[in-house]
Protein backbone atom coordinates (compact mmCIF):
# COMPACT_ATOMS: atom_id res chain seq x y z
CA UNK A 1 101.27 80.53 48.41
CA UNK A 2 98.98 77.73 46.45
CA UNK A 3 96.74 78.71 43.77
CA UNK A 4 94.78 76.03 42.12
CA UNK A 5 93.37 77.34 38.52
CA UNK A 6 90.85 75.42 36.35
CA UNK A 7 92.39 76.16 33.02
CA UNK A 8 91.73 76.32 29.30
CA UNK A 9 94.89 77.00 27.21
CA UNK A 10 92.21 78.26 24.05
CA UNK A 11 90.73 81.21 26.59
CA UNK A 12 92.61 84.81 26.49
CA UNK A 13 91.31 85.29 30.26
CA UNK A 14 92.43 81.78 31.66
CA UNK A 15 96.34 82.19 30.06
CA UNK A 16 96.04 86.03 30.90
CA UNK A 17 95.14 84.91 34.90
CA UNK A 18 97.68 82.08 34.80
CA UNK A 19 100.40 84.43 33.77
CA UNK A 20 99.49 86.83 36.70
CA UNK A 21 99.95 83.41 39.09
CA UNK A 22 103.17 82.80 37.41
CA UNK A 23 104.51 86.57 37.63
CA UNK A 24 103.60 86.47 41.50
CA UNK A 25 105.36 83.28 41.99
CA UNK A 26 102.73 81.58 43.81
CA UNK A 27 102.59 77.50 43.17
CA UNK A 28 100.35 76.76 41.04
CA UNK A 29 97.84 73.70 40.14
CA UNK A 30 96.87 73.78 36.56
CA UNK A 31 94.27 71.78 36.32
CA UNK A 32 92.87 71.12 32.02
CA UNK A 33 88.97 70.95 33.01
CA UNK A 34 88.39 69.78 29.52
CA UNK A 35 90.45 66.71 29.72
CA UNK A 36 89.27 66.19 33.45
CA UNK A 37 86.39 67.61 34.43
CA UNK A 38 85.49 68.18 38.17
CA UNK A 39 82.54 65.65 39.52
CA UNK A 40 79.71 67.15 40.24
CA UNK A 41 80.66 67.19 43.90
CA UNK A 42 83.36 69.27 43.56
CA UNK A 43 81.39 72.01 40.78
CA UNK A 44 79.22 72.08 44.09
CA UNK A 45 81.86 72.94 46.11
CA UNK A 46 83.46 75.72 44.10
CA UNK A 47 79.93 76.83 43.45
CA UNK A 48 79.63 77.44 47.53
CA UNK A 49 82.91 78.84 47.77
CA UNK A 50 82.48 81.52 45.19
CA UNK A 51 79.04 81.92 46.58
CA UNK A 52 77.45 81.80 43.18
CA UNK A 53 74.78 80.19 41.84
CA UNK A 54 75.23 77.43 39.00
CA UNK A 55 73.48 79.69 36.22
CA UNK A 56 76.51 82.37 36.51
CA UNK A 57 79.02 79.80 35.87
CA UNK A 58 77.19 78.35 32.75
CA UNK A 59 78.66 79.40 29.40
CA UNK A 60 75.70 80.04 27.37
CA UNK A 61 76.89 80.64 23.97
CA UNK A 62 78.44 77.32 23.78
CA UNK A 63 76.10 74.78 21.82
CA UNK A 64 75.81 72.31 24.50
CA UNK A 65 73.85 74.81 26.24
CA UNK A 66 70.94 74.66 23.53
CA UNK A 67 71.21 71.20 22.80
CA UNK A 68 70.79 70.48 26.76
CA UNK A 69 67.81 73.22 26.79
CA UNK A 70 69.34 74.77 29.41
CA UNK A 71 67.88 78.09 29.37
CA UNK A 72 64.19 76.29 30.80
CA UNK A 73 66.61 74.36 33.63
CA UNK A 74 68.25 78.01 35.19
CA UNK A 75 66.54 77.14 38.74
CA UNK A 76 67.72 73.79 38.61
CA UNK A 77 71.12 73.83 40.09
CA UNK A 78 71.31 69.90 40.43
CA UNK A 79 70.82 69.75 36.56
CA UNK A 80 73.47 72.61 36.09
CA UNK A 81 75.81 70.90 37.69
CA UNK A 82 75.16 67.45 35.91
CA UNK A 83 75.22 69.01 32.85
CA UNK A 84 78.76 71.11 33.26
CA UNK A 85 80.19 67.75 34.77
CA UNK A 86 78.87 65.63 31.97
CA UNK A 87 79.80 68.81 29.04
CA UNK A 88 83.09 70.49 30.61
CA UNK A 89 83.04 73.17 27.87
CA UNK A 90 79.91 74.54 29.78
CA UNK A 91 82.45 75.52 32.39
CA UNK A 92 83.11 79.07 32.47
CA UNK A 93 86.79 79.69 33.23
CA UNK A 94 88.84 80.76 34.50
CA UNK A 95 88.18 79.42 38.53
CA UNK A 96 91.20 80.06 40.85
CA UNK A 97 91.29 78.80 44.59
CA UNK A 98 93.68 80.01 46.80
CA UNK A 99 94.26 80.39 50.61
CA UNK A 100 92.36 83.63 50.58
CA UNK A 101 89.28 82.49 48.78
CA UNK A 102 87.67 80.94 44.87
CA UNK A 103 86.55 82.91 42.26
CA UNK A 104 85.88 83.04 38.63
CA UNK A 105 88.32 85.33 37.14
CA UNK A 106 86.95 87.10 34.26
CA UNK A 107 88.63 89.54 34.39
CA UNK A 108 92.23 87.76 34.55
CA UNK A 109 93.28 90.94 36.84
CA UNK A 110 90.53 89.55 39.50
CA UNK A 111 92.92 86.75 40.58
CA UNK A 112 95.06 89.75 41.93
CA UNK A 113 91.98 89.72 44.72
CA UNK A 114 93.28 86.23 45.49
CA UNK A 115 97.02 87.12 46.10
């Protein structure tokens, strides 16, 4: 099995879901959002495939948030999505694809649902 993960070496729940990846022995993609973030394009796309809206995938205790005003833009998912393409650390993480679905995995043990 593949697993893609969009990572963040700093966050307790992205090395804590990477490890599960690595004790199943799937293949994994590591992919450092910070240093590459995803387009907006491709937010959209994990956005549909986790069938969640932009708002739940906003970090909103990270200053970027205020400084954007981001709380008066929730119902604006094109602006969402510009702003965590344009300010990565927006991102929450971590996001795992893998042949049996995409989802945000806070908890790290939710990636088990992806196994």
């Amino acid at each position: 099995m593949k697993a893609t993960i969009w990572h963040n070496n700093r966050c307790s729940n992205s090395r804590g879901a990477l490890a599960l990846l690595q004790e199943a022995g799937v293949d994994i993609e590591i992919v450092d959002y910070l240093e590459n973030p995803p387009d907006p394009a491709t937010l959209r796309r994990l956005l549909d495939e986790m069938g969640m809206p932009a708002r739940d995938l906003l970090r909103s205790k990270e200053a970027a948030y205020a400084e954007l005003g981001l709380a008066r833009k929730l119902d604006d998912e094109a602006a969402l999505i510009e702003a965590m393409a344009m300010h990565p650390q927006l991102i929450n993480r971590p996001i795992v694809r893998t042949a049996k679905g995409t989802a945000l995995c806070r908890p790290p043990e939710t990636v088990r649902t992806l196994l």
